[in-house]
PDB file of N, CA and C in Angstrom:
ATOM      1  N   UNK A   1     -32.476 -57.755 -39.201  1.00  0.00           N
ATOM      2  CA  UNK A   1     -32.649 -57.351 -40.575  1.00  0.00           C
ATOM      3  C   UNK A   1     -32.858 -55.843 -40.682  1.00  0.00           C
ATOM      4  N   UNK A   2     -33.267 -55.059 -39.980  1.00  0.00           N
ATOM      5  CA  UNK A   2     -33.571 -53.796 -39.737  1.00  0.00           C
ATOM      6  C   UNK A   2     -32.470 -53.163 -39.286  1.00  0.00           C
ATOM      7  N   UNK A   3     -31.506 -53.420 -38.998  1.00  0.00           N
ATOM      8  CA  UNK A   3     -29.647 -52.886 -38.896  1.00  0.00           C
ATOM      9  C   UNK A   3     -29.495 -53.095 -40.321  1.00  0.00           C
ATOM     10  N   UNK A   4     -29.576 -53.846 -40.937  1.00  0.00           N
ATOM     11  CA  UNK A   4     -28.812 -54.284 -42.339  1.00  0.00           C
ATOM     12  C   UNK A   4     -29.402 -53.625 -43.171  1.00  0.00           C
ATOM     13  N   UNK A   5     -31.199 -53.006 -43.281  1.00  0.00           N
ATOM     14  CA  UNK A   5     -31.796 -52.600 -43.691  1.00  0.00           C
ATOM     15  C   UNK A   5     -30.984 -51.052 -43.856  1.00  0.00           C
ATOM     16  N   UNK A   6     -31.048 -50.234 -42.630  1.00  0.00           N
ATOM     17  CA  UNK A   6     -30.592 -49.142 -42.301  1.00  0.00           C
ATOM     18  C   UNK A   6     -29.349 -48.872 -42.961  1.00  0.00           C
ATOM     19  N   UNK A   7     -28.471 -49.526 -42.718  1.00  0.00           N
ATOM     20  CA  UNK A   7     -27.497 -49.564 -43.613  1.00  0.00           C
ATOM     21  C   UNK A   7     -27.394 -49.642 -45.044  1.00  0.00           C
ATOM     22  N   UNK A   8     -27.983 -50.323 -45.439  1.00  0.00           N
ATOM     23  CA  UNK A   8     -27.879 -50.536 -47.060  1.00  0.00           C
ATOM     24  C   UNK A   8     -29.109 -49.463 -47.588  1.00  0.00           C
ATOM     25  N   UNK A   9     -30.331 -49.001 -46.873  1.00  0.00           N
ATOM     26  CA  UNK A   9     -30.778 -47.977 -47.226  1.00  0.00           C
ATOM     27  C   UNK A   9     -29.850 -46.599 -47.223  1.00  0.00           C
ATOM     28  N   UNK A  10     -28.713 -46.434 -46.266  1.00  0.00           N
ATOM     29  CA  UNK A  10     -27.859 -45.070 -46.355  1.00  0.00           C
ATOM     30  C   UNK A  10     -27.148 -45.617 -47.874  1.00  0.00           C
ATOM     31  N   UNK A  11     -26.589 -46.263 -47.669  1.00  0.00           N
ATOM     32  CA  UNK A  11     -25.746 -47.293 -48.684  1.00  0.00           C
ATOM     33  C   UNK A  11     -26.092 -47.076 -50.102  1.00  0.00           C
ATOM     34  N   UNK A  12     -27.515 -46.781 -50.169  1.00  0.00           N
ATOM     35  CA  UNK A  12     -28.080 -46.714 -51.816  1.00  0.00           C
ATOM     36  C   UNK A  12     -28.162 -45.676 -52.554  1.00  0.00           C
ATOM     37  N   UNK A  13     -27.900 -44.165 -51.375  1.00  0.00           N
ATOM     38  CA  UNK A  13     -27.728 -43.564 -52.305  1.00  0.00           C
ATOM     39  C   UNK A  13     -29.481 -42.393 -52.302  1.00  0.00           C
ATOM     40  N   UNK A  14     -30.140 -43.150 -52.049  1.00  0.00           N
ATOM     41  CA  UNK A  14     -31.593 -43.069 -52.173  1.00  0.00           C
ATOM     42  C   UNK A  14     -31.651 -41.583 -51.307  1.00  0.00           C
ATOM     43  N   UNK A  15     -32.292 -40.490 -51.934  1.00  0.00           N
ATOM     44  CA  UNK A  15     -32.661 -39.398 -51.380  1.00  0.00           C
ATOM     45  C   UNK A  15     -33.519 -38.801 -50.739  1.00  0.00           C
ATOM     46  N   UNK A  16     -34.506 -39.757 -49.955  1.00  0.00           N
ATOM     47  CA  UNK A  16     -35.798 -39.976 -49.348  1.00  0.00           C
ATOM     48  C   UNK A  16     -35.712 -39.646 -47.724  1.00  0.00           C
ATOM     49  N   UNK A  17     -36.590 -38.776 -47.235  1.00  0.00           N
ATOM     50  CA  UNK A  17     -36.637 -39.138 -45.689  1.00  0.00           C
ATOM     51  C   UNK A  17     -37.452 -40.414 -45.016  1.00  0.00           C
ATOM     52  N   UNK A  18     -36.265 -41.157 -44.319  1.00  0.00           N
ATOM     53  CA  UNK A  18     -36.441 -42.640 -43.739  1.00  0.00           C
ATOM     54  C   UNK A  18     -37.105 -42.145 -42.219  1.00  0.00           C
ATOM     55  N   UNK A  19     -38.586 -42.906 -42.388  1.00  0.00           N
ATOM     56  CA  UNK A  19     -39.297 -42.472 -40.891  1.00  0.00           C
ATOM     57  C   UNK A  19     -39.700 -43.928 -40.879  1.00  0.00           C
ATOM     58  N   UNK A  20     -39.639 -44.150 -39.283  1.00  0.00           N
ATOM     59  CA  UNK A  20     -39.969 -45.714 -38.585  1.00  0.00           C
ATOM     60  C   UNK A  20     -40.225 -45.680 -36.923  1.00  0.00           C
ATOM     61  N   UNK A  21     -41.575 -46.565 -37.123  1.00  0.00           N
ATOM     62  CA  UNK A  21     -41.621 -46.511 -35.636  1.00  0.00           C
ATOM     63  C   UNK A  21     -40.398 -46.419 -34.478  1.00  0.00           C
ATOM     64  N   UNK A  22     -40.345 -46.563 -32.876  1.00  0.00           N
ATOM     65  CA  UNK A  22     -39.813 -46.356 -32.329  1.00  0.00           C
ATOM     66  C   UNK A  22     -38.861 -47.334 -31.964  1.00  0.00           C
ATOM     67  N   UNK A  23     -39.570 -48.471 -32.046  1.00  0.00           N
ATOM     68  CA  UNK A  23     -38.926 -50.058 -32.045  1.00  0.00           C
ATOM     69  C   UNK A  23     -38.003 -50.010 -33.338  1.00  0.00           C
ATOM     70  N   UNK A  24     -37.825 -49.548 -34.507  1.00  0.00           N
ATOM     71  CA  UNK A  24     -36.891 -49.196 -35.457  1.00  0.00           C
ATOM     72  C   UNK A  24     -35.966 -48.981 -34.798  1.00  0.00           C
ATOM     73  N   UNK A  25     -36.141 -47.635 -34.168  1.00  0.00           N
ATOM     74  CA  UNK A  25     -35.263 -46.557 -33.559  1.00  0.00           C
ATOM     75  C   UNK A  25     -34.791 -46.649 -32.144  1.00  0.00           C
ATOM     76  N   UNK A  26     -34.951 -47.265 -31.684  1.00  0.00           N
ATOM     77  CA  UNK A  26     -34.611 -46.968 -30.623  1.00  0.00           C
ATOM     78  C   UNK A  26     -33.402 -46.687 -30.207  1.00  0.00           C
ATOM     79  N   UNK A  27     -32.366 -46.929 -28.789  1.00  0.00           N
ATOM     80  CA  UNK A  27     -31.182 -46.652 -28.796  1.00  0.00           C
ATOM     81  C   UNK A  27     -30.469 -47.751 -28.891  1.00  0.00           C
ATOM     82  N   UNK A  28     -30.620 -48.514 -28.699  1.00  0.00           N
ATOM     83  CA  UNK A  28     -30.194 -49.931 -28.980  1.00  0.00           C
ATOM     84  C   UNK A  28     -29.847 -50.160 -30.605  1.00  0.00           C
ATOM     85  N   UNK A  29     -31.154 -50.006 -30.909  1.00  0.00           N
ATOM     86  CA  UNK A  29     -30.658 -50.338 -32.708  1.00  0.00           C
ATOM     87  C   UNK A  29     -30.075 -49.142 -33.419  1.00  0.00           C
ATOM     88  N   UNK A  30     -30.059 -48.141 -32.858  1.00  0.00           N
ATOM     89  CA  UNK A  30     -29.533 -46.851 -33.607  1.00  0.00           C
ATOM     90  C   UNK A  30     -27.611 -47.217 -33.246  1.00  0.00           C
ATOM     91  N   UNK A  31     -27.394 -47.119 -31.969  1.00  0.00           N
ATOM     92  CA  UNK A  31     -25.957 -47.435 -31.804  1.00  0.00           C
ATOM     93  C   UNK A  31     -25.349 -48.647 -32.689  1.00  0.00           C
ATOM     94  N   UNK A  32     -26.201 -49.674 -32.880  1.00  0.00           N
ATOM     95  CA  UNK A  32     -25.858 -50.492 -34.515  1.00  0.00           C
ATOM     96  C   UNK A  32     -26.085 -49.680 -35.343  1.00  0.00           C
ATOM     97  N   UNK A  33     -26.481 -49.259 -35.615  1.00  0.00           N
ATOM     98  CA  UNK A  33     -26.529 -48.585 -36.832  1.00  0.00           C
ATOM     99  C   UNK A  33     -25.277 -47.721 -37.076  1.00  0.00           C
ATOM    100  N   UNK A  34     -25.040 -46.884 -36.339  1.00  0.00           N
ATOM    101  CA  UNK A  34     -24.261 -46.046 -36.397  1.00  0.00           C
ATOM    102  C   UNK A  34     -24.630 -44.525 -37.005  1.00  0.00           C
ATOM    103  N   UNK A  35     -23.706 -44.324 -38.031  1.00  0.00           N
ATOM    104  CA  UNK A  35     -23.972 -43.232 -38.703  1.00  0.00           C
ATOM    105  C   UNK A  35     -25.324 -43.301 -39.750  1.00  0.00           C
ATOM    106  N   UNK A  36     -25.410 -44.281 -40.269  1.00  0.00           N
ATOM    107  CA  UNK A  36     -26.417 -44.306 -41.406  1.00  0.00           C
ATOM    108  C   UNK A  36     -27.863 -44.202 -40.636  1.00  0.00           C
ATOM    109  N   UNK A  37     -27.994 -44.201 -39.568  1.00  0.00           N
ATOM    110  CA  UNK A  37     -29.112 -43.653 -38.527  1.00  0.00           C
ATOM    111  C   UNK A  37     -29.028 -41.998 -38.555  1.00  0.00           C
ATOM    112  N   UNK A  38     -28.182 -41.374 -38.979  1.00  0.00           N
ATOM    113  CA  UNK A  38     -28.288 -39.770 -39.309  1.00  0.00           C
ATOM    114  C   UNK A  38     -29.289 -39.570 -40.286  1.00  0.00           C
ATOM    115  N   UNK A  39     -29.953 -38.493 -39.671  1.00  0.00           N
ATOM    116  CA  UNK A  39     -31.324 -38.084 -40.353  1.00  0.00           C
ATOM    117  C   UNK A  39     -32.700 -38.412 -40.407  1.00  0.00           C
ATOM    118  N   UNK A  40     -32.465 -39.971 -39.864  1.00  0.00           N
ATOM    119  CA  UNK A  40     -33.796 -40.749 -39.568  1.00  0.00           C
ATOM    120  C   UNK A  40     -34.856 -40.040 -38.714  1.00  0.00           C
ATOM    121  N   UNK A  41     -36.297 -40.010 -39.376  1.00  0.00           N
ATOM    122  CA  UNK A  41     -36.864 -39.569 -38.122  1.00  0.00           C
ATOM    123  C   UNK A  41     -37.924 -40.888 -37.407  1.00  0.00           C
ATOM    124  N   UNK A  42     -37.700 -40.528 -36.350  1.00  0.00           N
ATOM    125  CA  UNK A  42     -38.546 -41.534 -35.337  1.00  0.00           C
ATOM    126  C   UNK A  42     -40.206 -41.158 -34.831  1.00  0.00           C
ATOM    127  N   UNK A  43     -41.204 -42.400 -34.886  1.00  0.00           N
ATOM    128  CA  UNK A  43     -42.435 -41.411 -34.414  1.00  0.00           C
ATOM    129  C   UNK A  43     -42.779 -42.674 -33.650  1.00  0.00           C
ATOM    130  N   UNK A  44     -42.817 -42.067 -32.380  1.00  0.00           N
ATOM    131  CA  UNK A  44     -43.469 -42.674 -30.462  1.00  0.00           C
ATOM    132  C   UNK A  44     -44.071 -42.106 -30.268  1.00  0.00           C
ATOM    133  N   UNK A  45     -45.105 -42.480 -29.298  1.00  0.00           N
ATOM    134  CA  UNK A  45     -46.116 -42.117 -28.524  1.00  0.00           C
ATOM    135  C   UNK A  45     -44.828 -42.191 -26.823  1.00  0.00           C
ATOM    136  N   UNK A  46     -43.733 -42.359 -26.672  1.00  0.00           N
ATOM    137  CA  UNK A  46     -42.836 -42.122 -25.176  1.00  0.00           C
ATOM    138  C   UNK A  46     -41.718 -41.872 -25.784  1.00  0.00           C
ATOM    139  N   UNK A  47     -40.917 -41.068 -25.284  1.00  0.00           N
ATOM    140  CA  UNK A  47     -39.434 -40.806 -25.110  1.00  0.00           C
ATOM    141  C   UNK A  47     -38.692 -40.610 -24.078  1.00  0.00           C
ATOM    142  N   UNK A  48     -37.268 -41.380 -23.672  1.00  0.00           N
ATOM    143  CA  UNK A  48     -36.938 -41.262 -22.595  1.00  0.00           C
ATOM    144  C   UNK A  48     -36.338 -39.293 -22.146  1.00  0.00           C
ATOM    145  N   UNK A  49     -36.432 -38.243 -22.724  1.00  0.00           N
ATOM    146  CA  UNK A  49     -36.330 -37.248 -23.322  1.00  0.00           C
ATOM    147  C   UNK A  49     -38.057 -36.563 -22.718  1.00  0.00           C
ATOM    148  N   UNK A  50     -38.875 -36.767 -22.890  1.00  0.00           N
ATOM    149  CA  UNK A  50     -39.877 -36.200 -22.104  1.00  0.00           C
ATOM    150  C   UNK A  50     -39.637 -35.133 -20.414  1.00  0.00           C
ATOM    151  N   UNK A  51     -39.661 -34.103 -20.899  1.00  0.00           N
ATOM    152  CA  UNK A  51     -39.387 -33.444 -19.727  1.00  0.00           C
ATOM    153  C   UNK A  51     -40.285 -33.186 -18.722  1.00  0.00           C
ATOM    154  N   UNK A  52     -40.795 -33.797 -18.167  1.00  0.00           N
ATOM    155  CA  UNK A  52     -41.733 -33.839 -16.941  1.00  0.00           C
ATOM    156  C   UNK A  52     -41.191 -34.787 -15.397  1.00  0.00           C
ATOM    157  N   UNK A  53     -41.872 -34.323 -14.799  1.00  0.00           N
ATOM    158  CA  UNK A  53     -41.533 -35.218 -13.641  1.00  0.00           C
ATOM    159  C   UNK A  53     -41.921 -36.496 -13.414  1.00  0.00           C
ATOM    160  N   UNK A  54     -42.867 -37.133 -14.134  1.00  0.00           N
ATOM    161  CA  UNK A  54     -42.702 -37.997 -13.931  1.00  0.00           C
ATOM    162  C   UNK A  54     -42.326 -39.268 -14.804  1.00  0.00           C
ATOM    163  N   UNK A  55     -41.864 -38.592 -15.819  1.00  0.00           N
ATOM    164  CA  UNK A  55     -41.163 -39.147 -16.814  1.00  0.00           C
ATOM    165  C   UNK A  55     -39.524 -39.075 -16.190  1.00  0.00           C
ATOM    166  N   UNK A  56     -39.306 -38.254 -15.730  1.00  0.00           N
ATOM    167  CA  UNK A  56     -37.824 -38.304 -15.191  1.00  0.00           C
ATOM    168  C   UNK A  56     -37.562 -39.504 -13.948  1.00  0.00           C
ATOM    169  N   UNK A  57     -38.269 -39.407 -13.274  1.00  0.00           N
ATOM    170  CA  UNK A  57     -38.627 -40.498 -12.294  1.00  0.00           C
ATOM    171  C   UNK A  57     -38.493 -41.352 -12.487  1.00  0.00           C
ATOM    172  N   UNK A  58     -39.503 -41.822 -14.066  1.00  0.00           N
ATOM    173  CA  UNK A  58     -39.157 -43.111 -14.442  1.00  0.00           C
ATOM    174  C   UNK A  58     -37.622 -43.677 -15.251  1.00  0.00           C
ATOM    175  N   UNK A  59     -37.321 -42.653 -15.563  1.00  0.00           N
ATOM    176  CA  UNK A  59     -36.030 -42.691 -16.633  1.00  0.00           C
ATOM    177  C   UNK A  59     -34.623 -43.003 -15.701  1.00  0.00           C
ATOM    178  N   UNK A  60     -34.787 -42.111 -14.248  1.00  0.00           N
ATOM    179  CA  UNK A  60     -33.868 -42.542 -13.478  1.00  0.00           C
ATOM    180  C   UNK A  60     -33.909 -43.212 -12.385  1.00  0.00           C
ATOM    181  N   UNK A  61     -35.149 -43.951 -12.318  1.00  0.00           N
ATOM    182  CA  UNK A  61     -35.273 -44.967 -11.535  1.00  0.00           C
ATOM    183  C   UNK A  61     -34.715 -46.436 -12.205  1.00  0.00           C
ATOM    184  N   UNK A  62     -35.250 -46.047 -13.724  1.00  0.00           N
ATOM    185  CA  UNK A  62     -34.956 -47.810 -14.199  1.00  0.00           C
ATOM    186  C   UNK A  62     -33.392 -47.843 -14.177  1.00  0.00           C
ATOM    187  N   UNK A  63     -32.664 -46.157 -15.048  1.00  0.00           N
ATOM    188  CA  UNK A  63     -31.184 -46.264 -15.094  1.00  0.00           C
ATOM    189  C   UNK A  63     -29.959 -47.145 -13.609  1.00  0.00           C
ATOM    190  N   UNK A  64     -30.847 -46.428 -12.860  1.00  0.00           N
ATOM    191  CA  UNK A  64     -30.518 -46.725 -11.604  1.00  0.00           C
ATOM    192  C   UNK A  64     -30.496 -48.363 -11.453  1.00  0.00           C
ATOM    193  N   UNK A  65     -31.935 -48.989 -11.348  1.00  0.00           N
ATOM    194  CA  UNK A  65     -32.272 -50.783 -11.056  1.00  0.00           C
ATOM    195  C   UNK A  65     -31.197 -50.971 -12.589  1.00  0.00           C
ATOM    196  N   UNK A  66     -30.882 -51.225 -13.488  1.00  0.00           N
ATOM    197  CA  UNK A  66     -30.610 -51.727 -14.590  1.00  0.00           C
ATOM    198  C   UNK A  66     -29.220 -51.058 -15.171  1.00  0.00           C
ATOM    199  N   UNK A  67     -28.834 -49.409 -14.691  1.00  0.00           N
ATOM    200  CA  UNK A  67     -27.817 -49.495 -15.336  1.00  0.00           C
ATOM    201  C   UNK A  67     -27.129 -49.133 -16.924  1.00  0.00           C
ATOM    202  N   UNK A  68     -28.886 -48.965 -17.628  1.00  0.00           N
ATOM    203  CA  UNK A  68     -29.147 -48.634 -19.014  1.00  0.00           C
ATOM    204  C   UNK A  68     -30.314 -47.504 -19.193  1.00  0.00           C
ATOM    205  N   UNK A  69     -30.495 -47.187 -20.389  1.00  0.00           N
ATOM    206  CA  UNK A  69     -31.555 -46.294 -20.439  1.00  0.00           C
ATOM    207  C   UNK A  69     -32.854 -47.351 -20.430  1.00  0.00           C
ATOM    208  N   UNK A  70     -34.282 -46.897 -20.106  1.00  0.00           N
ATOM    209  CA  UNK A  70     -35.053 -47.923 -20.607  1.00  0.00           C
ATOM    210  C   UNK A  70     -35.294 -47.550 -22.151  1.00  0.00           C
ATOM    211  N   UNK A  71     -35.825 -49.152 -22.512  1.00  0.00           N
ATOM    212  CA  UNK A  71     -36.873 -48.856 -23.914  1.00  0.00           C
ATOM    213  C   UNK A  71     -38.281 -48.888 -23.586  1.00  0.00           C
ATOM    214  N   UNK A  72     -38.974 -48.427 -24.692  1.00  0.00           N
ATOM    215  CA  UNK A  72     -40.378 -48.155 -25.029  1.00  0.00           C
ATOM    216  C   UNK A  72     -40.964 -49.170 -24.394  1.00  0.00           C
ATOM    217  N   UNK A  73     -40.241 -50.414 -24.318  1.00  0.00           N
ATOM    218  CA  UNK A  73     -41.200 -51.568 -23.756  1.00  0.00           C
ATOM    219  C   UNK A  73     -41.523 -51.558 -21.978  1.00  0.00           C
ATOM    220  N   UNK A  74     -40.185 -51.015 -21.903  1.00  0.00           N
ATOM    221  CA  UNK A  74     -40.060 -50.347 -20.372  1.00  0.00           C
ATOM    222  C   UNK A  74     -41.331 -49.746 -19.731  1.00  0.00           C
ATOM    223  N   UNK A  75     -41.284 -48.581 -20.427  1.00  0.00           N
ATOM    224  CA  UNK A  75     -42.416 -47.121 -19.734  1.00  0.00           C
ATOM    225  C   UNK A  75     -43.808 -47.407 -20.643  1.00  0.00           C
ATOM    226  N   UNK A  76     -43.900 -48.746 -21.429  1.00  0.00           N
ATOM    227  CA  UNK A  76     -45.592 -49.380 -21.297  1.00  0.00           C
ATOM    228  C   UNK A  76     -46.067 -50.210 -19.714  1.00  0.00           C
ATOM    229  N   UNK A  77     -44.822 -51.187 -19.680  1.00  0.00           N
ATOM    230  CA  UNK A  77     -44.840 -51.566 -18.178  1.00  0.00           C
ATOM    231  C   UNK A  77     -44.986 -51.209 -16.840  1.00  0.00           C
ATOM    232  N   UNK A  78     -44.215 -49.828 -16.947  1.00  0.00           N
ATOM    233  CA  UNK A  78     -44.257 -48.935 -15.898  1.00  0.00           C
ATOM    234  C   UNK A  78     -45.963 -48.237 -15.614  1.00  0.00           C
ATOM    235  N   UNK A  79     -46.426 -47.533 -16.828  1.00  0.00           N
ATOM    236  CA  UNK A  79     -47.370 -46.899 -17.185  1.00  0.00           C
ATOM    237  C   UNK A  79     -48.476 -48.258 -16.523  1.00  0.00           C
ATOM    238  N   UNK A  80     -48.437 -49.141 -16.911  1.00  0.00           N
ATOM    239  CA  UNK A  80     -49.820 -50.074 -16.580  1.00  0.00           C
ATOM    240  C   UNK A  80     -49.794 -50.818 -15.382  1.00  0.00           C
ATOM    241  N   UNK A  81     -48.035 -51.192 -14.737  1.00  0.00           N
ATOM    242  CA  UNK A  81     -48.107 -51.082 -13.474  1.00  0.00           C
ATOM    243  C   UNK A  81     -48.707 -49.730 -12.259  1.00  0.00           C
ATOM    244  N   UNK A  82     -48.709 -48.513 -13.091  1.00  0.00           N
ATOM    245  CA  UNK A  82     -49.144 -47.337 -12.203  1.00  0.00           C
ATOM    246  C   UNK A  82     -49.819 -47.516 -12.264  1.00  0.00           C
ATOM    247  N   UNK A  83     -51.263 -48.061 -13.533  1.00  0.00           N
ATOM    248  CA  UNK A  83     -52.560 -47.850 -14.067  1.00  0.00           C
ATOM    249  C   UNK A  83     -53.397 -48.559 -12.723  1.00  0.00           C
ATOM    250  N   UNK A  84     -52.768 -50.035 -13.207  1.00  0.00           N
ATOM    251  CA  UNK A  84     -53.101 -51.092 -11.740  1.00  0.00           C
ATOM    252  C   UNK A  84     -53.082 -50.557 -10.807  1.00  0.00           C
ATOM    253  N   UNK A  85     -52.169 -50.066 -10.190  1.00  0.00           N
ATOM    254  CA  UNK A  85     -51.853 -49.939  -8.578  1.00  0.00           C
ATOM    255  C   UNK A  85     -52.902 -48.477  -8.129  1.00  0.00           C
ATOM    256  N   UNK A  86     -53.054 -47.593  -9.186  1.00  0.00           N
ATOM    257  CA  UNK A  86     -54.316 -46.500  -8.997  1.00  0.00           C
ATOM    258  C   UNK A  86     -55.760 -46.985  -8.952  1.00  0.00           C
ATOM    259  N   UNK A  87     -55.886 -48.016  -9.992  1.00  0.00           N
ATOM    260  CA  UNK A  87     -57.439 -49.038  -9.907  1.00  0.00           C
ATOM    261  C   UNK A  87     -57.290 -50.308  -8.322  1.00  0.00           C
ATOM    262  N   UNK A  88     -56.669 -50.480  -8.221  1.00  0.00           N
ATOM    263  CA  UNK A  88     -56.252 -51.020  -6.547  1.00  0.00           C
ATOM    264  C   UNK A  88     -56.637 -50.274  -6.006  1.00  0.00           C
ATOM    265  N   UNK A  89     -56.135 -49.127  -5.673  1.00  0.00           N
ATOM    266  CA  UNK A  89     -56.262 -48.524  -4.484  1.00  0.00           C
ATOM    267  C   UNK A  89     -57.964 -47.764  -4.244  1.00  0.00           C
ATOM    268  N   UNK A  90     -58.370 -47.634  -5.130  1.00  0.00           N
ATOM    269  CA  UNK A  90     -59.996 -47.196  -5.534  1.00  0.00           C
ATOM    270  C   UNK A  90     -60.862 -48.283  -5.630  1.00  0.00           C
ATOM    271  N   UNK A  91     -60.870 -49.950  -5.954  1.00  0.00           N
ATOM    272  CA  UNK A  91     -61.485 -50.653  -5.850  1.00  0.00           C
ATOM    273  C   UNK A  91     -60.931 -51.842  -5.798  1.00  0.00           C
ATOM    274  N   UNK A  92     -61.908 -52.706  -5.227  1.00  0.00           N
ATOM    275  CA  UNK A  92     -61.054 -54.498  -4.805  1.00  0.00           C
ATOM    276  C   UNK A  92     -60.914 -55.442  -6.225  1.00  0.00           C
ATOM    277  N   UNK A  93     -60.200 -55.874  -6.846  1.00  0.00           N
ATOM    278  CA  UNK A  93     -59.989 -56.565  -7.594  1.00  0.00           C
ATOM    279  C   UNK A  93     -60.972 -57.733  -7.662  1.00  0.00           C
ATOM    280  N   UNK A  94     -61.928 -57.854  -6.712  1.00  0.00           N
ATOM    281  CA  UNK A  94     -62.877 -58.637  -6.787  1.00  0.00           C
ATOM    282  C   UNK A  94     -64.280 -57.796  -7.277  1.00  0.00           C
ATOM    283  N   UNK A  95     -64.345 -56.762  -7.427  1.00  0.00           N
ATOM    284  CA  UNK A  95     -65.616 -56.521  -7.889  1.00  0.00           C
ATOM    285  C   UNK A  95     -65.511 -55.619  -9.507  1.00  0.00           C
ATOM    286  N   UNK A  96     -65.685 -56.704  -9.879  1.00  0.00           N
ATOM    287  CA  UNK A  96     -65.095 -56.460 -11.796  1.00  0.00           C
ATOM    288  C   UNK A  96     -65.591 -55.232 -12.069  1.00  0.00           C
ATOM    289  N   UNK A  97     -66.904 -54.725 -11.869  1.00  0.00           N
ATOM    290  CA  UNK A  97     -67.359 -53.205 -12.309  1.00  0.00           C
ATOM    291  C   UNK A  97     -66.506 -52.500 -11.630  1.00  0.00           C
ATOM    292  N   UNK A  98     -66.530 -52.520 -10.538  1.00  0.00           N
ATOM    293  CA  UNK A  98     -65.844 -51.523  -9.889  1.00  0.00           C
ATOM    294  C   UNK A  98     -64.430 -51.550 -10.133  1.00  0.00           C
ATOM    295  N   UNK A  99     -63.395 -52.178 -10.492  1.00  0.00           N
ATOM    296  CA  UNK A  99     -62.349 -52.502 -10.489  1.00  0.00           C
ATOM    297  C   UNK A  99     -62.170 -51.721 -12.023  1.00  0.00           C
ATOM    298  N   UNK A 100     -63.430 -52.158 -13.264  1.00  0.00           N
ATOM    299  CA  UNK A 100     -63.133 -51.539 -14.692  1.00  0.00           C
ATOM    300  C   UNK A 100     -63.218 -50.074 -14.444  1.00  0.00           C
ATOM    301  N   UNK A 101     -64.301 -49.364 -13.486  1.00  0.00           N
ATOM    302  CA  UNK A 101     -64.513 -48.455 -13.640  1.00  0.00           C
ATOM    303  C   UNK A 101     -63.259 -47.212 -12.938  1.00  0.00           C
ATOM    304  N   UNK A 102     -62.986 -48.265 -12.241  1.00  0.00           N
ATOM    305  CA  UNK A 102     -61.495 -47.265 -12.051  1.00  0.00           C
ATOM    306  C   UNK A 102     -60.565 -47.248 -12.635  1.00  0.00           C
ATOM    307  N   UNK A 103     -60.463 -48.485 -13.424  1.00  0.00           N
ATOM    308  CA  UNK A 103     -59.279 -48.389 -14.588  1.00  0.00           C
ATOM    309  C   UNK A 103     -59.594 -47.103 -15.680  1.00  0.00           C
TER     310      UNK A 103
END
């Protein structure tokens, strides 16, 4: 409904700037969209566009396993698999304080 949305919002005519989370936007639903996705602005807390290292890492590691860009749902996964594996390595998963306090 949010393709059809996009569309029939370019469609109306309406002279408004169209802003929507990232799940709106993403690249997936923008390439449906097509053109009537011109001008839209998008607001994330990740972009595969982040220029750092270890945002690149992640961007061409997944391209690589998968073949596609990731989405947003991607680099939450990634992010809390790192989160884990840093609270691992600092405390045993058996001792709940210690385990929160490294999270």
């Amino acid at each position: 409904m949010g393709i059809a949305f996009m569309k029939q919002y370019a469609q109306s005519g309406v002279d408004l700037l169209l802003i929507g989370p990232a799940f709106s936007f993403d690249q997936a639903t923008v390439q449906a969209v097509g053109d009537a996705a011109m001008g839209v602005k998008n607001t994330a807390n990740w972009s595969k566009d982040i220029d750092n290292a270890a945002n690149k890492k992640f961007v061409d590691g997944f391209v690589e396993a998968y073949g596609r860009l990731p989405p947003i749902y991607a680099s939450y996964g990634y992010d809390t698999a790192n989160l884990l594996l840093s609270a691992m390595s600092k405390a045993d998963i058996s001792d709940a304080d210690g385990f929160r306090a490294a999270l």
